[in-house]
PDB file of N, CA and C in Angstrom:
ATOM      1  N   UNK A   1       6.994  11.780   4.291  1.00  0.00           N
ATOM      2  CA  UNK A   1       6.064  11.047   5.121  1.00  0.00           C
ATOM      3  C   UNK A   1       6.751  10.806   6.453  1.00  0.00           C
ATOM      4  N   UNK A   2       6.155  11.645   7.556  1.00  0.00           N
ATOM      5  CA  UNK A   2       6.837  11.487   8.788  1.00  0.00           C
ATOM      6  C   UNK A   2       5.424  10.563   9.663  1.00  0.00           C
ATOM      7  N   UNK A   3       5.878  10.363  10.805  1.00  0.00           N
ATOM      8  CA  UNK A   3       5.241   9.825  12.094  1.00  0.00           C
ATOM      9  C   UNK A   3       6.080   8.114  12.050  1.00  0.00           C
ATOM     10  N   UNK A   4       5.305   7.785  13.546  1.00  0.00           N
ATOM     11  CA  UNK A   4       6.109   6.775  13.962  1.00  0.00           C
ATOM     12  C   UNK A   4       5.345   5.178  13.102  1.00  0.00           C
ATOM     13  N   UNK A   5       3.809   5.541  12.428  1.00  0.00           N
ATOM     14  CA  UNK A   5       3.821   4.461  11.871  1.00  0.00           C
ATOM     15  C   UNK A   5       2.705   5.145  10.812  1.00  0.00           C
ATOM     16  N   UNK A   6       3.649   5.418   9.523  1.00  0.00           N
ATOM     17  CA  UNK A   6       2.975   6.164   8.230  1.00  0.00           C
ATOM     18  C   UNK A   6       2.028   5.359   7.816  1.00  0.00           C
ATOM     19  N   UNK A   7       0.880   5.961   7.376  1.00  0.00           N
ATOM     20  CA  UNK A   7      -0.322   5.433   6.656  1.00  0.00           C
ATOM     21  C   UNK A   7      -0.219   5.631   5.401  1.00  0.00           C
ATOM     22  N   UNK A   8      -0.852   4.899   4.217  1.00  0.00           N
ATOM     23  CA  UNK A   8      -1.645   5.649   3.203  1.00  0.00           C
ATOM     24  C   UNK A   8      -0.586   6.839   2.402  1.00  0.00           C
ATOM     25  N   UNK A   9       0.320   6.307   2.207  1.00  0.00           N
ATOM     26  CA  UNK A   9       1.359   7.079   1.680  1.00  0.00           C
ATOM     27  C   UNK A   9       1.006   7.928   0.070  1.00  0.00           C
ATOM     28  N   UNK A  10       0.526   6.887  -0.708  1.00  0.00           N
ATOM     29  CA  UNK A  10       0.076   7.317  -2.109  1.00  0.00           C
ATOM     30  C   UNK A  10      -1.569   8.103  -2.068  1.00  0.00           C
ATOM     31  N   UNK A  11      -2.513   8.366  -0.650  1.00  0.00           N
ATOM     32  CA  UNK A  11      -3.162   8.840  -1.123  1.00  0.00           C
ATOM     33  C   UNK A  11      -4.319   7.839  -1.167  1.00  0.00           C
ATOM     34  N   UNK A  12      -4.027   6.342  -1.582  1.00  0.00           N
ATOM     35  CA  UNK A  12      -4.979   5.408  -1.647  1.00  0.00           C
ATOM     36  C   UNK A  12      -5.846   5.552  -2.748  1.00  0.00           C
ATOM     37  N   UNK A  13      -6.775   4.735  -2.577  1.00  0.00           N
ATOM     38  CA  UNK A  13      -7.936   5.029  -3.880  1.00  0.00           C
ATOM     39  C   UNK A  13      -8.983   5.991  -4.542  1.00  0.00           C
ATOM     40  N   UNK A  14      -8.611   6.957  -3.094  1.00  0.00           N
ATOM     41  CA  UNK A  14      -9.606   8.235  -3.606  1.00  0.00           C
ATOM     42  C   UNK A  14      -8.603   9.179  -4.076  1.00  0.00           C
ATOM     43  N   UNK A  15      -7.211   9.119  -4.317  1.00  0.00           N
ATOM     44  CA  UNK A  15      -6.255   9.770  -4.662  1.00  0.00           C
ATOM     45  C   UNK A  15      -5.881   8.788  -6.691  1.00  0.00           C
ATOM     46  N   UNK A  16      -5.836   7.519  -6.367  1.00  0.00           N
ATOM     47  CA  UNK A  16      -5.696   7.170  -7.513  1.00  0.00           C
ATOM     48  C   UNK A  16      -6.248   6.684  -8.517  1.00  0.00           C
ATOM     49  N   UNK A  17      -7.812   6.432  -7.813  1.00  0.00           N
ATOM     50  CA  UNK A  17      -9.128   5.432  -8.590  1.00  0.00           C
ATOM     51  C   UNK A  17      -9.396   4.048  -8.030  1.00  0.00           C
ATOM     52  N   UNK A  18     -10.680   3.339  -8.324  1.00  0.00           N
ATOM     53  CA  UNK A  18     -10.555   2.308  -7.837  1.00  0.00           C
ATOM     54  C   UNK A  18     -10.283   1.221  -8.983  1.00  0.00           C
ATOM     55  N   UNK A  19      -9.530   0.570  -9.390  1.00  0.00           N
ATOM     56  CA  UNK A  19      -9.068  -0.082 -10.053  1.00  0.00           C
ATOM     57  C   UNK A  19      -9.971  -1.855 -10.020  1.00  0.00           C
ATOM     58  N   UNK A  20     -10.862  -1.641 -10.412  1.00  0.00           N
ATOM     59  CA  UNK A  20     -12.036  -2.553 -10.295  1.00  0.00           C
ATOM     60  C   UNK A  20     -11.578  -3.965 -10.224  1.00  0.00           C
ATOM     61  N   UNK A  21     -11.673  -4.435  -9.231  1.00  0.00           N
ATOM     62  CA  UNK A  21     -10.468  -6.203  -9.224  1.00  0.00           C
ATOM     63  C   UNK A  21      -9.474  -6.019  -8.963  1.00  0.00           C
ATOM     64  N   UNK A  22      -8.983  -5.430  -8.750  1.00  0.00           N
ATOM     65  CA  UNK A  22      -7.293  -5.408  -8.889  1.00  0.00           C
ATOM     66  C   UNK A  22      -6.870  -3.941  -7.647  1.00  0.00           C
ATOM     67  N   UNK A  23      -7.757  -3.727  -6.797  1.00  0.00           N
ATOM     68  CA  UNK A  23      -7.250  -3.041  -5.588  1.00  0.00           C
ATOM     69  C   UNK A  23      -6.064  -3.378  -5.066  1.00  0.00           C
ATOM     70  N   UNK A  24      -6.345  -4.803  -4.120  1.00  0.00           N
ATOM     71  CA  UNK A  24      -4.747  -5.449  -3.564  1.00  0.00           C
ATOM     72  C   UNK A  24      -3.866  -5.308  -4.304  1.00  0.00           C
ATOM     73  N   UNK A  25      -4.206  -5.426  -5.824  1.00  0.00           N
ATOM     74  CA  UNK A  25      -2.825  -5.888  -6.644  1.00  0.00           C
ATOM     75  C   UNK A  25      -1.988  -4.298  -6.835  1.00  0.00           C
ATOM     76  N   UNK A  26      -3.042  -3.713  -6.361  1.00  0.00           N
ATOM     77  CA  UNK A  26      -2.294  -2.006  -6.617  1.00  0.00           C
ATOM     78  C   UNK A  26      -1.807  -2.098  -5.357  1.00  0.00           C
ATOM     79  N   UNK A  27      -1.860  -2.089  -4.088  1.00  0.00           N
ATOM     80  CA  UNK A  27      -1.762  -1.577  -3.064  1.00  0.00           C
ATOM     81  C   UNK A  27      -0.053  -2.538  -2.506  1.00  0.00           C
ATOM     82  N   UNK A  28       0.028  -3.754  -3.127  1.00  0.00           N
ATOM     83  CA  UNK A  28       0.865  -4.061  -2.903  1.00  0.00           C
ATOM     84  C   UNK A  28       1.931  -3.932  -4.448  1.00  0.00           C
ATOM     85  N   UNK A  29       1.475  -3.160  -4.748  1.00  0.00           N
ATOM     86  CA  UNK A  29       2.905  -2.391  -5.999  1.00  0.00           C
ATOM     87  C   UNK A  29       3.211  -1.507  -5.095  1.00  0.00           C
ATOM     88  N   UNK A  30       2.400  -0.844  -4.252  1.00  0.00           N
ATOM     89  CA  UNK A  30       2.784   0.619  -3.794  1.00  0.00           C
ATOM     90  C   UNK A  30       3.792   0.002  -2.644  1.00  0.00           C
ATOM     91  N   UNK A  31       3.420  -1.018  -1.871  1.00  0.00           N
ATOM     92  CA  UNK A  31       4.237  -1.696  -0.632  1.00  0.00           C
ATOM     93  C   UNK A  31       5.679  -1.949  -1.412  1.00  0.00           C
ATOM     94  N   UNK A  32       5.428  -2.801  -2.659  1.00  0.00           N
ATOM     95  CA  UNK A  32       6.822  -3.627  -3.052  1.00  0.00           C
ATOM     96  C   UNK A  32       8.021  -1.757  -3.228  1.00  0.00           C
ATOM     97  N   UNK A  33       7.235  -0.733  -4.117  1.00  0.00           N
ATOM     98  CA  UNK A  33       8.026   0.539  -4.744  1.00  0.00           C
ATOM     99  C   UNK A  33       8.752   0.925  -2.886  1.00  0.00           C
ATOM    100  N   UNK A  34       7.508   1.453  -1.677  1.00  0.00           N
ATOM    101  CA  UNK A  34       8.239   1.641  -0.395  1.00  0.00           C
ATOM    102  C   UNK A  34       9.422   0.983   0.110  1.00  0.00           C
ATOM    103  N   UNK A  35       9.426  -0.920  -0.370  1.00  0.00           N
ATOM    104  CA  UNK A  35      10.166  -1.430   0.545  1.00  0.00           C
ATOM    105  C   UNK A  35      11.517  -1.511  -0.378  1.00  0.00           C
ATOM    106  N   UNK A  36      11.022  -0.966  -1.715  1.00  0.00           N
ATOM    107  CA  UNK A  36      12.860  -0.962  -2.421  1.00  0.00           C
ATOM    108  C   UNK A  36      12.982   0.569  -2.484  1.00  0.00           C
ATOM    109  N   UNK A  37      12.384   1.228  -2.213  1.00  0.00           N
ATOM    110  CA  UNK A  37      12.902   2.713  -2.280  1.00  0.00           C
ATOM    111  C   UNK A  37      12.728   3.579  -3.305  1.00  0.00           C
ATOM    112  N   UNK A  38      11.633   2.547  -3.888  1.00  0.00           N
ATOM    113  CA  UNK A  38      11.640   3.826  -5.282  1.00  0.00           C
ATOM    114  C   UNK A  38      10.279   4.482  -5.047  1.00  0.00           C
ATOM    115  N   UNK A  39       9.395   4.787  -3.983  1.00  0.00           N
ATOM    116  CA  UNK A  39       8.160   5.850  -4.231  1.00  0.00           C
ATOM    117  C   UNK A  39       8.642   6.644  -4.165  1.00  0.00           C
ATOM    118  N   UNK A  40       9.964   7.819  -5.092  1.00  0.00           N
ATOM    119  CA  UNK A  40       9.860   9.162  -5.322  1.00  0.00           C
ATOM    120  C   UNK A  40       9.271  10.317  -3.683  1.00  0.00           C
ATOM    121  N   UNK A  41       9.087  11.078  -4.419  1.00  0.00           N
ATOM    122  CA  UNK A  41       8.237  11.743  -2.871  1.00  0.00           C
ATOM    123  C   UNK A  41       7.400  11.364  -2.202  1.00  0.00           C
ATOM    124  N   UNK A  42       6.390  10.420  -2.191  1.00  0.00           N
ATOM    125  CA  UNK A  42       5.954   9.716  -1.107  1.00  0.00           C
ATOM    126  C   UNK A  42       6.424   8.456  -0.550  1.00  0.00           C
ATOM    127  N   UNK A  43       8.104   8.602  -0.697  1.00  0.00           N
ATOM    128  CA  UNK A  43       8.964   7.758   0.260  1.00  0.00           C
ATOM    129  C   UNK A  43       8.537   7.875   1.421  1.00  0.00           C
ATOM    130  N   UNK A  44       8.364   6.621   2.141  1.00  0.00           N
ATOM    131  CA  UNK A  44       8.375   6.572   3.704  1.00  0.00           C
ATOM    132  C   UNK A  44       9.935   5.784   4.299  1.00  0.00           C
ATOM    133  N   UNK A  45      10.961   7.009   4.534  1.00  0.00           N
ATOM    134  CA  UNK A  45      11.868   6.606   4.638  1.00  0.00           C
ATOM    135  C   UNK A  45      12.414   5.209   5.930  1.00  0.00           C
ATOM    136  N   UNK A  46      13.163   4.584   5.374  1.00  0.00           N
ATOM    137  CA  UNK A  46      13.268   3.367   6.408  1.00  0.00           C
ATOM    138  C   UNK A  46      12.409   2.446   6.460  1.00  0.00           C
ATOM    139  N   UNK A  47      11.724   2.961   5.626  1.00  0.00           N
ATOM    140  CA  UNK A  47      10.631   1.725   5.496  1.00  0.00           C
ATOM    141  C   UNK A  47      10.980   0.075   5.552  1.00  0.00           C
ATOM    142  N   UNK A  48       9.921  -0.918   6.008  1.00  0.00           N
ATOM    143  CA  UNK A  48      11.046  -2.204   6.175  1.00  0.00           C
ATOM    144  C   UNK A  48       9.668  -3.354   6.569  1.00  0.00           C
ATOM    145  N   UNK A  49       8.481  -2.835   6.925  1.00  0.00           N
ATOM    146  CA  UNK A  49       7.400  -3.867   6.771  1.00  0.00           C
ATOM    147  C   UNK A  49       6.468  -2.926   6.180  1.00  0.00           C
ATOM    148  N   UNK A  50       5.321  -3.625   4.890  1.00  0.00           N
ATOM    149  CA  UNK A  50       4.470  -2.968   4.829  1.00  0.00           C
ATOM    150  C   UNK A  50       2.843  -4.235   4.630  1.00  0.00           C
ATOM    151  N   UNK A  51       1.646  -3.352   5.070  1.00  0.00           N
ATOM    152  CA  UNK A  51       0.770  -4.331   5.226  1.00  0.00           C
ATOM    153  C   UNK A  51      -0.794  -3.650   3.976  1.00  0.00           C
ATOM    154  N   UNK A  52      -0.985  -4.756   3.021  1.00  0.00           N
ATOM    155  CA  UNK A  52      -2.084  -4.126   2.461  1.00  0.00           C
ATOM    156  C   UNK A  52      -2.946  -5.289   2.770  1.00  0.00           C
ATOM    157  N   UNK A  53      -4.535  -4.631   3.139  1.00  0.00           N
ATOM    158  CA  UNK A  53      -6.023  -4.966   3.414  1.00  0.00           C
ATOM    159  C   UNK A  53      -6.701  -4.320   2.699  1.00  0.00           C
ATOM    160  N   UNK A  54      -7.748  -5.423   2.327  1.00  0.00           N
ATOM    161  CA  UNK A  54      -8.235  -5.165   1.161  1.00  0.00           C
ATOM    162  C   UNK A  54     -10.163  -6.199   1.585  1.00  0.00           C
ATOM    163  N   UNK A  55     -10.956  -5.305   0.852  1.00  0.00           N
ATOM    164  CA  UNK A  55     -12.244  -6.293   1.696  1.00  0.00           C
ATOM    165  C   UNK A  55     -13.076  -5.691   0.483  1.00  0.00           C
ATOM    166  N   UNK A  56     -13.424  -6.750  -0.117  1.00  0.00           N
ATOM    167  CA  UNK A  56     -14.836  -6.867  -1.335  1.00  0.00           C
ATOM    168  C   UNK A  56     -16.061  -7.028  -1.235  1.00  0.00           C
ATOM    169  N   UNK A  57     -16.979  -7.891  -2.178  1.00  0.00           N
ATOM    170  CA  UNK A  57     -18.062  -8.397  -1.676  1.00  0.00           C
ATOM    171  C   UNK A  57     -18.074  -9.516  -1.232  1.00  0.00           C
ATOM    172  N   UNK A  58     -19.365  -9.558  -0.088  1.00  0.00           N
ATOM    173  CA  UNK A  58     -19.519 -10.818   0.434  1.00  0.00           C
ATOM    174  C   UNK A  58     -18.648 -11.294   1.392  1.00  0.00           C
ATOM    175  N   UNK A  59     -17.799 -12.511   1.355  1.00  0.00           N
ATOM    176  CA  UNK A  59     -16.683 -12.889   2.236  1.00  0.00           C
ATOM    177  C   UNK A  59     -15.036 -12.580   1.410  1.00  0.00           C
ATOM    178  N   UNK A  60     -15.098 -12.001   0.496  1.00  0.00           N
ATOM    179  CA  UNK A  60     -14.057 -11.603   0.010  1.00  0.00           C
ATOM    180  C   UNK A  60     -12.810 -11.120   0.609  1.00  0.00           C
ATOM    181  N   UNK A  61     -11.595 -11.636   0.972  1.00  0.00           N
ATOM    182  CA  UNK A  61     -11.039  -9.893   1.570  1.00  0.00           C
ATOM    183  C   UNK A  61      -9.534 -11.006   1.426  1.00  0.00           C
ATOM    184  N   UNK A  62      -8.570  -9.765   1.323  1.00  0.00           N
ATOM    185  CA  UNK A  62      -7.134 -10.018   1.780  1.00  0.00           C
ATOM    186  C   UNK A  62      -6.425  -9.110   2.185  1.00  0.00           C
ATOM    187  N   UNK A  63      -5.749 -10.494   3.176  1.00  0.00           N
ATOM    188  CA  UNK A  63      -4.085  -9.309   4.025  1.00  0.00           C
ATOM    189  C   UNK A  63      -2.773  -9.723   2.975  1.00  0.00           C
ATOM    190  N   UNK A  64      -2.147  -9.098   2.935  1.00  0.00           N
ATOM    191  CA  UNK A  64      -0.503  -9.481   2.704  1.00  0.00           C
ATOM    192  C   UNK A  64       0.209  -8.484   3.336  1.00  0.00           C
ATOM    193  N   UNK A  65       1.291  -9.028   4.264  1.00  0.00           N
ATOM    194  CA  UNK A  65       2.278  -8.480   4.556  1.00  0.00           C
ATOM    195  C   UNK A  65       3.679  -8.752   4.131  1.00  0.00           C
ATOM    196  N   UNK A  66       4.545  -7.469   3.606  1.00  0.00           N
ATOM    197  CA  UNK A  66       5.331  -7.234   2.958  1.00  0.00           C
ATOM    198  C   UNK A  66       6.626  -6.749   3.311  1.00  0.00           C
ATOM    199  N   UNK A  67       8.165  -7.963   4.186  1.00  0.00           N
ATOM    200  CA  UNK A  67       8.976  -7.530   4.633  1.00  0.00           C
ATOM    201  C   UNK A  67      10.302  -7.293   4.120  1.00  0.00           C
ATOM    202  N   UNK A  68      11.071  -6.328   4.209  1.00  0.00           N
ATOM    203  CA  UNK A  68      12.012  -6.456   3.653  1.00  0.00           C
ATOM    204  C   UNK A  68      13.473  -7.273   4.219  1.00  0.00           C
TER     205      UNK A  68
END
C-alpha cells in the first residue's frame, strides 16, 4: 500500500461483507492490526494515525481516531 495518505487498505466492506452492527467494530480491528503491524500484505507501512467513519440509520454514525 503506497501513496502519501493510503485508503481502504483491507478492501472495506465490499471486499469483506457487511457485518450487520458491528461495521465500526470491524474497521477499527483493521486500524488497531495497521497501527501494530500485523496486516500481513495489506500493511500500510509506517503507519501511525488511523481514522474509521462509520454512518447508519437515522442520526447514527461514528468517528474514532486511532494513534499510535
Amino acid at each position: 500500500m503506497t501513496g502519501r495518505l493510503p485508503a481502504n487498505p483491507s478492501g472495506g466492506l465490499l471486499s469483506k461483507g457487511e457485518p450487520l452492527g458491528a461495521s465500526a467494530l470491524g474497521q477499527v480491528v483493521e486500524l488497531t492490526l495497521q497501527l501494530r503491524g500485523d496486516a500481513g500484505p495489506r500493511q500500510v507501512p509506517g503507519a501511525r494515525t488511523g481514522l474509521a467513519h462509520t454512518v447508519g440509520r437515522g442520526a447514527n454514525a461514528s468517528v474514532v481516531v486511532l494513534k499510535r
